[in-house]
PDB file of N, CA and C in Angstrom:
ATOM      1  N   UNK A   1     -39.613  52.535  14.028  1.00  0.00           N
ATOM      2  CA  UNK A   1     -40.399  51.351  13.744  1.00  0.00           C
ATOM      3  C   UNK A   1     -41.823  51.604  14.239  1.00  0.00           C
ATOM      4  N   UNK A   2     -43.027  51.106  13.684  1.00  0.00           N
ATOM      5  CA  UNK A   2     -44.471  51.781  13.647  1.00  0.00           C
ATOM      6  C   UNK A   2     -44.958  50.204  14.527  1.00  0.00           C
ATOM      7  N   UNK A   3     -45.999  50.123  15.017  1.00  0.00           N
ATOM      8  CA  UNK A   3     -46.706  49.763  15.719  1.00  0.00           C
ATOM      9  C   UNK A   3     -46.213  48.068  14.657  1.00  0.00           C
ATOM     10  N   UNK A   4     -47.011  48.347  13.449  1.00  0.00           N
ATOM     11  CA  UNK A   4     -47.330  47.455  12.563  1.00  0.00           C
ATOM     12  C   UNK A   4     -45.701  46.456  12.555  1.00  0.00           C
ATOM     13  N   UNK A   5     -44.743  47.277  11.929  1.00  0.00           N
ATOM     14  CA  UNK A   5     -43.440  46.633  11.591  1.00  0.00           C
ATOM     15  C   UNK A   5     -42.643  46.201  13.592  1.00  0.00           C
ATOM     16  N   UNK A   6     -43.352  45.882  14.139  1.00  0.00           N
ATOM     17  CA  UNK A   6     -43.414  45.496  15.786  1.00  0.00           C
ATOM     18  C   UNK A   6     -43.797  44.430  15.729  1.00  0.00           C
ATOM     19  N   UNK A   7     -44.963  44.454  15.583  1.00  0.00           N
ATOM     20  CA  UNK A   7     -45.988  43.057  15.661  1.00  0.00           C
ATOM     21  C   UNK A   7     -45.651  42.050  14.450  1.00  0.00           C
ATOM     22  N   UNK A   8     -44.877  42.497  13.469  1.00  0.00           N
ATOM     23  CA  UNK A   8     -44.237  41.534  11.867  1.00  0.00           C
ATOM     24  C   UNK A   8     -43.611  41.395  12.899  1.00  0.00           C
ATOM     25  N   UNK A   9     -41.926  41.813  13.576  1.00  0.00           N
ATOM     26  CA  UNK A   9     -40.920  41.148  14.155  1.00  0.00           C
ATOM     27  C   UNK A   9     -41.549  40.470  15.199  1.00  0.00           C
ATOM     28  N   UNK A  10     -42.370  40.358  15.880  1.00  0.00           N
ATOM     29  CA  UNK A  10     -42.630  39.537  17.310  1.00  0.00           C
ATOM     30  C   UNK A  10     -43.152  38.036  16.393  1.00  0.00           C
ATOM     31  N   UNK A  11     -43.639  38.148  15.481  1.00  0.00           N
ATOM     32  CA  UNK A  11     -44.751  36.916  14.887  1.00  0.00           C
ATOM     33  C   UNK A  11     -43.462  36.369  14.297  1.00  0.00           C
ATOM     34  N   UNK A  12     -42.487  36.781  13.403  1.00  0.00           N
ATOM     35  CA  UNK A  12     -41.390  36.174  13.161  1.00  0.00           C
ATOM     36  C   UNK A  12     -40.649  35.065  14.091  1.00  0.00           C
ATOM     37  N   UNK A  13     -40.480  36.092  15.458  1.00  0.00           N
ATOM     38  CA  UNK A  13     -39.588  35.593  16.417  1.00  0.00           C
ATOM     39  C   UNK A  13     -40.363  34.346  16.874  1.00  0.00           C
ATOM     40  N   UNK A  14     -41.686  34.348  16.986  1.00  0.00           N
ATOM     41  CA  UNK A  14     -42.349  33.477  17.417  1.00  0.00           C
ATOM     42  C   UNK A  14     -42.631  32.301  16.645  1.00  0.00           C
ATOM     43  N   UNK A  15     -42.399  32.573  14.970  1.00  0.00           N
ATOM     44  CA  UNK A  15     -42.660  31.623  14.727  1.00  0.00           C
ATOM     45  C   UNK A  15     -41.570  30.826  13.961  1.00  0.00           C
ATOM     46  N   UNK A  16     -40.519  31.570  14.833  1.00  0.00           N
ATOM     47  CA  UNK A  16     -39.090  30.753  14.432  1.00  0.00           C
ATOM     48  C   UNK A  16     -38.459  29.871  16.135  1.00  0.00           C
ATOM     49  N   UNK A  17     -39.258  30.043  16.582  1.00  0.00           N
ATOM     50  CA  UNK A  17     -39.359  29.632  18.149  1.00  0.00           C
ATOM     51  C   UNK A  17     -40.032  28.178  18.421  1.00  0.00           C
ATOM     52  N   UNK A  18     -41.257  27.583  17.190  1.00  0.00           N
ATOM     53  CA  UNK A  18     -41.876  26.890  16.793  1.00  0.00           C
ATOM     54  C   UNK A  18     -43.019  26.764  17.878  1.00  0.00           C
ATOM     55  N   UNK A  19     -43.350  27.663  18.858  1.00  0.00           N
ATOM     56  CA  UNK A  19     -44.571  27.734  19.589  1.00  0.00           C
ATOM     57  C   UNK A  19     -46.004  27.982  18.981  1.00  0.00           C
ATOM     58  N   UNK A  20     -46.891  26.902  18.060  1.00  0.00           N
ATOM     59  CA  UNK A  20     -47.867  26.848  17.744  1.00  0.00           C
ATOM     60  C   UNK A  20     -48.806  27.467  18.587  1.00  0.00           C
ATOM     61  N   UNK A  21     -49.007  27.692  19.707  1.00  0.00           N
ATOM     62  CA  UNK A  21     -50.428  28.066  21.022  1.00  0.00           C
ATOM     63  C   UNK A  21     -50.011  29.234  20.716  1.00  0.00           C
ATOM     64  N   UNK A  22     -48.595  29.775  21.586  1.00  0.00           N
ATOM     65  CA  UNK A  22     -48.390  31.026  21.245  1.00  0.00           C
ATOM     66  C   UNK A  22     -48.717  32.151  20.290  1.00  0.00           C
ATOM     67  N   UNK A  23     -48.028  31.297  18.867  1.00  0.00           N
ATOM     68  CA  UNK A  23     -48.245  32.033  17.774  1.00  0.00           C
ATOM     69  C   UNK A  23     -49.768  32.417  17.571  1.00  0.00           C
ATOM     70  N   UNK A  24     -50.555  31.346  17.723  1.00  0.00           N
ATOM     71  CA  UNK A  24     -52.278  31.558  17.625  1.00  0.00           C
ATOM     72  C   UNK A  24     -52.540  32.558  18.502  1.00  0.00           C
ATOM     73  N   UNK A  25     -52.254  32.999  19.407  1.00  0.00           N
ATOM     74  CA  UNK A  25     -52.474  33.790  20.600  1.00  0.00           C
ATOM     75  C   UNK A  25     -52.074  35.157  20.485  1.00  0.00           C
ATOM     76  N   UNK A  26     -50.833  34.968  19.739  1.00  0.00           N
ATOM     77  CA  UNK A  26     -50.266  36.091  19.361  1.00  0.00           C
ATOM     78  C   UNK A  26     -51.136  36.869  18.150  1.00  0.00           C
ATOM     79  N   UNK A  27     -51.369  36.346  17.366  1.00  0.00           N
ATOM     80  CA  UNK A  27     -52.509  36.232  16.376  1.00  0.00           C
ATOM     81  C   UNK A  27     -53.616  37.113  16.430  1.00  0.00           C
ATOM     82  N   UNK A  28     -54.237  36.491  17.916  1.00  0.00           N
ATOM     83  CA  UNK A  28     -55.512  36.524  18.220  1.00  0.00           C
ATOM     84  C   UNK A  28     -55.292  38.340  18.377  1.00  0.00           C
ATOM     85  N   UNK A  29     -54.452  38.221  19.069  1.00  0.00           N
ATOM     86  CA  UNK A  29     -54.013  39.702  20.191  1.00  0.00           C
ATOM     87  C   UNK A  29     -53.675  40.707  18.714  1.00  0.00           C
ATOM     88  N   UNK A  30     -52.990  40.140  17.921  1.00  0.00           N
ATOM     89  CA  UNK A  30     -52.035  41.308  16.837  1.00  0.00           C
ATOM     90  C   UNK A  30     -53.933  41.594  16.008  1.00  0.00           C
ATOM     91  N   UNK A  31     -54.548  40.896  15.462  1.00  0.00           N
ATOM     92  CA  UNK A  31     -56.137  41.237  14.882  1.00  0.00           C
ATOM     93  C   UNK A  31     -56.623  42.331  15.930  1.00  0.00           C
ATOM     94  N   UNK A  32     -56.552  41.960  17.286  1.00  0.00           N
ATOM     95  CA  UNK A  32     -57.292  43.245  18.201  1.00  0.00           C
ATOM     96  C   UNK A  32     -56.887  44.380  18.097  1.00  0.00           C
ATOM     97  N   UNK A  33     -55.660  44.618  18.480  1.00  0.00           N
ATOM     98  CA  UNK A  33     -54.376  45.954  18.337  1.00  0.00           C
ATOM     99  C   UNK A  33     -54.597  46.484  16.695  1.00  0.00           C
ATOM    100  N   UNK A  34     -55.017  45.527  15.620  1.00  0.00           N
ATOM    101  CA  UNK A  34     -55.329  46.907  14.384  1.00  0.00           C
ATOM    102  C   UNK A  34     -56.316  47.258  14.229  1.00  0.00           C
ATOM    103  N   UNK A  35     -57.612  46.150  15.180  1.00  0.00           N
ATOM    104  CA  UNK A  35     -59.253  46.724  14.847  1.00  0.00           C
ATOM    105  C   UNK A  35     -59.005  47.996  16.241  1.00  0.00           C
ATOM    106  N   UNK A  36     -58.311  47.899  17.084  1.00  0.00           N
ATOM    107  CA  UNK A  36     -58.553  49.526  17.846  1.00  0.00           C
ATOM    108  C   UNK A  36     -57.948  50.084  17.504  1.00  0.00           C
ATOM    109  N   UNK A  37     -56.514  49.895  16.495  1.00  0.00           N
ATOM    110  CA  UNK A  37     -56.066  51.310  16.019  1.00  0.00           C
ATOM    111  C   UNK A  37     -57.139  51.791  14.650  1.00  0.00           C
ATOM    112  N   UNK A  38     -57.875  50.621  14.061  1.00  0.00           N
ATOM    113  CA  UNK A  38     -58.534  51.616  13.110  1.00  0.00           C
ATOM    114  C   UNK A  38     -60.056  52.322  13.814  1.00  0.00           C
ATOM    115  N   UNK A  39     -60.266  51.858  14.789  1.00  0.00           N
ATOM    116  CA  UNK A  39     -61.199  52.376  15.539  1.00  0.00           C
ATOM    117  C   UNK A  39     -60.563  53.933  16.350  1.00  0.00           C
ATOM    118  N   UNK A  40     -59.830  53.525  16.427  1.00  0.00           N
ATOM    119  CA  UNK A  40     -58.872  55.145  17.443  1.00  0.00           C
ATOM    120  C   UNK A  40     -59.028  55.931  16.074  1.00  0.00           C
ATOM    121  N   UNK A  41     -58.479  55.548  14.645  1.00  0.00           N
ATOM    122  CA  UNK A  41     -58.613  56.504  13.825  1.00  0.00           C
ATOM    123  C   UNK A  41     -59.391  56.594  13.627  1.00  0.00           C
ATOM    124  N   UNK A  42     -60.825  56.065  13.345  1.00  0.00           N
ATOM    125  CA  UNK A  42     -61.932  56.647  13.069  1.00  0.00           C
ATOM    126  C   UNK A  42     -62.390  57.930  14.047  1.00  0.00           C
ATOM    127  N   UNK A  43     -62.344  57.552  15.132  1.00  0.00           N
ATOM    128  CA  UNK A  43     -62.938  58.015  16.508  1.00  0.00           C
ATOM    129  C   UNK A  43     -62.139  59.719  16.452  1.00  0.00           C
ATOM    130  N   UNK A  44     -60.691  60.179  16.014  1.00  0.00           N
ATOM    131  CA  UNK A  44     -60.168  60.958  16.299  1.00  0.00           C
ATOM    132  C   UNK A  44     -60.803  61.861  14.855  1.00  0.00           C
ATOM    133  N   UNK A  45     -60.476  60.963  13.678  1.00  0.00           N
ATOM    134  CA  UNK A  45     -61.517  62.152  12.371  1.00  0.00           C
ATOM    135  C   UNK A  45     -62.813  62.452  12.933  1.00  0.00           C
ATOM    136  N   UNK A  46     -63.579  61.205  13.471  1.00  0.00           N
ATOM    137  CA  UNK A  46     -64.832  61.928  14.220  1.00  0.00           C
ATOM    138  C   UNK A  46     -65.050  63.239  15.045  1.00  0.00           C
ATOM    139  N   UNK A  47     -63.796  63.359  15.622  1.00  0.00           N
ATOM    140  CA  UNK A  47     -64.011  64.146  16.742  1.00  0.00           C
ATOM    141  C   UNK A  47     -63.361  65.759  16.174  1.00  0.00           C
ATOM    142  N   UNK A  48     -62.018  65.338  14.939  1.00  0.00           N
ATOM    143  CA  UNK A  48     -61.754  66.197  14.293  1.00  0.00           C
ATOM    144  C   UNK A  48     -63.086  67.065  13.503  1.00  0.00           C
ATOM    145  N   UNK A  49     -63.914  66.227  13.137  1.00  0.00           N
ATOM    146  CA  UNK A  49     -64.760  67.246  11.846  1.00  0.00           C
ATOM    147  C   UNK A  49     -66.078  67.680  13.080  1.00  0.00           C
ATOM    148  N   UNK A  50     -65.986  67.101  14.286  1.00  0.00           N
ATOM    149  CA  UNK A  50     -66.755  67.794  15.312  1.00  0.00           C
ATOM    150  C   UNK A  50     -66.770  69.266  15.871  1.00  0.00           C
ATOM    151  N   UNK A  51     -64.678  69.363  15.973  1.00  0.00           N
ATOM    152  CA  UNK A  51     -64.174  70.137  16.282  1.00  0.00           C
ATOM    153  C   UNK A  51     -64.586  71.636  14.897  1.00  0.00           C
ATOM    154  N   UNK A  52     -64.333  70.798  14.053  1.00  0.00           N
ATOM    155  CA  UNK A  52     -64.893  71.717  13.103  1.00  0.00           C
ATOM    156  C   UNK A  52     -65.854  72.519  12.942  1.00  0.00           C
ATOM    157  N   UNK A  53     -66.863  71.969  13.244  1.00  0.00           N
ATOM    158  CA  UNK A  53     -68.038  72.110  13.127  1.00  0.00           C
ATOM    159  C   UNK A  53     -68.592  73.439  14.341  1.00  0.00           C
ATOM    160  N   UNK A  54     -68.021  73.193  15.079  1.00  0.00           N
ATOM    161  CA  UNK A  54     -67.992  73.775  16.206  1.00  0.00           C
ATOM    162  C   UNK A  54     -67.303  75.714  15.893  1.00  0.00           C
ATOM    163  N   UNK A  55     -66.591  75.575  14.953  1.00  0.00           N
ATOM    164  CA  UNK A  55     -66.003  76.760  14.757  1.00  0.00           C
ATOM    165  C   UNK A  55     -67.005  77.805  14.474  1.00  0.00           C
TER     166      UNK A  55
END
């Protein structure tokens, strides 16, 4: 199970739990966790075609 199909089951659980604050919160947090994983991927091709470059 990938990062992504994690954060689908937690938002499920939560929002079969009927915790409105939570769920928003949860929300807030699951938007952060994919803007730094697409930032980690940017950052690692960056550093990949650096590495390159370097050869």
């Amino acid at each position: 199970m990938g990062i992504y199909d994690g954060l689908k089951d937690i938002v499920a659980f939560i929002q079969e739990s009927g915790n409105v604050e939570l769920l928003q919160r949860f929300t807030a947090l699951q938007t952060d966790v994919m803007g730094l994983i697409e930032k980690n991927n940017e950052l690692m091709s960056a550093n990949s075609n650096l590495k390159k470059e370097l050869e």
